[in-house]
Protein backbone atom coordinates (compact mmCIF):
# COMPACT_ATOMS: atom_id res chain seq x y z
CA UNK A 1 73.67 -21.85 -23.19
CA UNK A 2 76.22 -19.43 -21.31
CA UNK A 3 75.22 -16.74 -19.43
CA UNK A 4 78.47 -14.11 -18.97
CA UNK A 5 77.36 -11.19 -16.01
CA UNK A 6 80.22 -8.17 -15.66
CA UNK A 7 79.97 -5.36 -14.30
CA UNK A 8 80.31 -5.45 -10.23
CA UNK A 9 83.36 -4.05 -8.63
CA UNK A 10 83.96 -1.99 -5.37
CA UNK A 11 81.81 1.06 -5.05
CA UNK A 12 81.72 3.41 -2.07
CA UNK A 13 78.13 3.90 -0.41
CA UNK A 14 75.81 5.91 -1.93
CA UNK A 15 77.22 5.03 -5.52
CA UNK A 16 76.27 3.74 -8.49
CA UNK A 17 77.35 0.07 -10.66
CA UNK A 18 75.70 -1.48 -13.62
CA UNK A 19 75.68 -4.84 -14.16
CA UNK A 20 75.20 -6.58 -17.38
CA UNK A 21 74.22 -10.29 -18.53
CA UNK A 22 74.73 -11.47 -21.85
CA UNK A 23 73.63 -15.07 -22.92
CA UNK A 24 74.76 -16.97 -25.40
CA UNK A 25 74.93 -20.25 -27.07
CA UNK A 26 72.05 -22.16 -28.75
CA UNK A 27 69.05 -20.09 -27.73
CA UNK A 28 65.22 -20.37 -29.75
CA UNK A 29 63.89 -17.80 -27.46
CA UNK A 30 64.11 -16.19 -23.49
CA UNK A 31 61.40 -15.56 -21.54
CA UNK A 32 62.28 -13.89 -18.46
CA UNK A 33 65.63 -12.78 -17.37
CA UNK A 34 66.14 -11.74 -13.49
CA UNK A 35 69.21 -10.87 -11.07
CA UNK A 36 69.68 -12.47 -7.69
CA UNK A 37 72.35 -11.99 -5.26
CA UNK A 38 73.82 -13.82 -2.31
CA UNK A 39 75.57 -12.93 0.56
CA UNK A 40 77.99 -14.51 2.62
CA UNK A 41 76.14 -16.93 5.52
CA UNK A 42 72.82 -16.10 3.56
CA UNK A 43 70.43 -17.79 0.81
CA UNK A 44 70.13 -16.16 -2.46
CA UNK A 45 67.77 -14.02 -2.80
CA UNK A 46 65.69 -12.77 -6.04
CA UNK A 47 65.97 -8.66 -6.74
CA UNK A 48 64.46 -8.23 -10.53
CA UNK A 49 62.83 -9.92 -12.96
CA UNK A 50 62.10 -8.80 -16.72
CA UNK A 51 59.71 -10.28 -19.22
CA UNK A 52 57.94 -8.76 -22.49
CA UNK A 53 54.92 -7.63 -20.32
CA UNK A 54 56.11 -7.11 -16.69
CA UNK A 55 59.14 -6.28 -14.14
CA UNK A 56 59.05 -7.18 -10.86
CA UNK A 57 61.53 -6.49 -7.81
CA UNK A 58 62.10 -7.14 -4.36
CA UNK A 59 61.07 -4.90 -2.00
CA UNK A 60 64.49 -4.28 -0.68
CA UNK A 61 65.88 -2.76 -4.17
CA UNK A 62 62.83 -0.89 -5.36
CA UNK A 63 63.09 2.83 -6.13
CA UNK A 64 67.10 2.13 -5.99
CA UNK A 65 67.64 -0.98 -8.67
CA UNK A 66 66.28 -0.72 -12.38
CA UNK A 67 66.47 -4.00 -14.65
CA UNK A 68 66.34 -3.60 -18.19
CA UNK A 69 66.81 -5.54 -21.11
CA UNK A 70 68.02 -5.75 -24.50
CA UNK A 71 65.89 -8.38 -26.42
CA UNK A 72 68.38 -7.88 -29.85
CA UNK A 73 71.26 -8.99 -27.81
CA UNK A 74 69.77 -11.37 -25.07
CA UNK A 75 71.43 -8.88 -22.93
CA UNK A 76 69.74 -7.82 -19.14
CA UNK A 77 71.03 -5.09 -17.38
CA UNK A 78 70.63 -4.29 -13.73
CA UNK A 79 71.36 -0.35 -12.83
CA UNK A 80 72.10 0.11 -9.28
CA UNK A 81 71.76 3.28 -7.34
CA UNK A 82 72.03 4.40 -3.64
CA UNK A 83 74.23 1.25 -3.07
CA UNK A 84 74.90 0.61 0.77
CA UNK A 85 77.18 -1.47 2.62
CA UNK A 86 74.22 -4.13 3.01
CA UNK A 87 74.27 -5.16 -1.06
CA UNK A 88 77.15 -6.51 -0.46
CA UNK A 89 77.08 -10.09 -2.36
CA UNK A 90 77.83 -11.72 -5.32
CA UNK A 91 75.16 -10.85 -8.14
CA UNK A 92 74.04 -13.96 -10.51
CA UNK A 93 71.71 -13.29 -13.11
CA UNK A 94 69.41 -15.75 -14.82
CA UNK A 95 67.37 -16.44 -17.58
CA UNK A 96 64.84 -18.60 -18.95
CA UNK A 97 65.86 -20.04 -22.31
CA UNK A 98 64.57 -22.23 -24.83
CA UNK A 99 67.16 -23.43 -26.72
CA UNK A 100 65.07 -25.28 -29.70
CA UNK A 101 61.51 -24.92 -30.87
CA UNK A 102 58.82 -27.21 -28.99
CA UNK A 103 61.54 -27.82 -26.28
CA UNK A 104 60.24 -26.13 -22.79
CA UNK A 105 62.06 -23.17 -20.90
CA UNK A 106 64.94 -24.05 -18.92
CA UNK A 107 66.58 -22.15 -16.52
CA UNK A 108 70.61 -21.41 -16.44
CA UNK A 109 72.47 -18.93 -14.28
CA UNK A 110 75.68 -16.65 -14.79
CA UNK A 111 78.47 -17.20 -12.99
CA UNK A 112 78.39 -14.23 -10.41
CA UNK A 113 79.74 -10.73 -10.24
CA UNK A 114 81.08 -9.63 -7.18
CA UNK A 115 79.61 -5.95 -5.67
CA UNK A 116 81.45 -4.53 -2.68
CA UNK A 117 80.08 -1.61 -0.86
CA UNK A 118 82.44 0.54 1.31
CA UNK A 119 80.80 2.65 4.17
């Protein structure tokens, strides 16, 4: 399973990216798909999540970030708004896949996109 994430690039405060996630490979089913980021000096830290039923974020994207999803490509999408200097970090998105039937979820990860934010 592959999980390819484009989409980040430099972006001057106050602007707009959208990242996207596409997986790939042998895959039964996903369950959830989410986006993390990390920033230099820091620990990565969780931002979205997307399942069939629910979508979750962290406190410091929501009202700015929307994840979406589509399930006919095993595609996730995370639409960023009123960047600022401060989500500044490489973006990693991740997904819960079960590659055969009767095998359990497993989690793999995307490489990372990078997302600048000028002041």
């Amino acid at each position: 399973v592959q999980l390819q994430a484009s989409g980040g690039g430099l972006v001057q405060a106050g602007g707009s990216l959208r990242l996207s996630c596409a997986a790939s490979g042998r895959i039964y089913s996903i369950n959830g798909m989410a986006w993390y980021r990390q920033a230099p000096g820091k620990q990565r830290e969780f931002l979205a999540s997307i399942t069939v039923q629910v979508t979750n974020y962290a406190d410091s994207v929501k009202g700015r970030f929307v994840i979406s999803r589509d399930y006919g490509k095993n595609t996730v999408h995370l639409q960023m708004s009123s960047l600022k200097p401060e989500d500044t970090a490489v973006y990693y998105c991740n997904a819960e896949v079960r590659a055969r039937l009767g095998e359990t979820y497993k989690d793999y990860w995307g490489q990372g996109t990078q997302v600048t934010v000028s002041s």
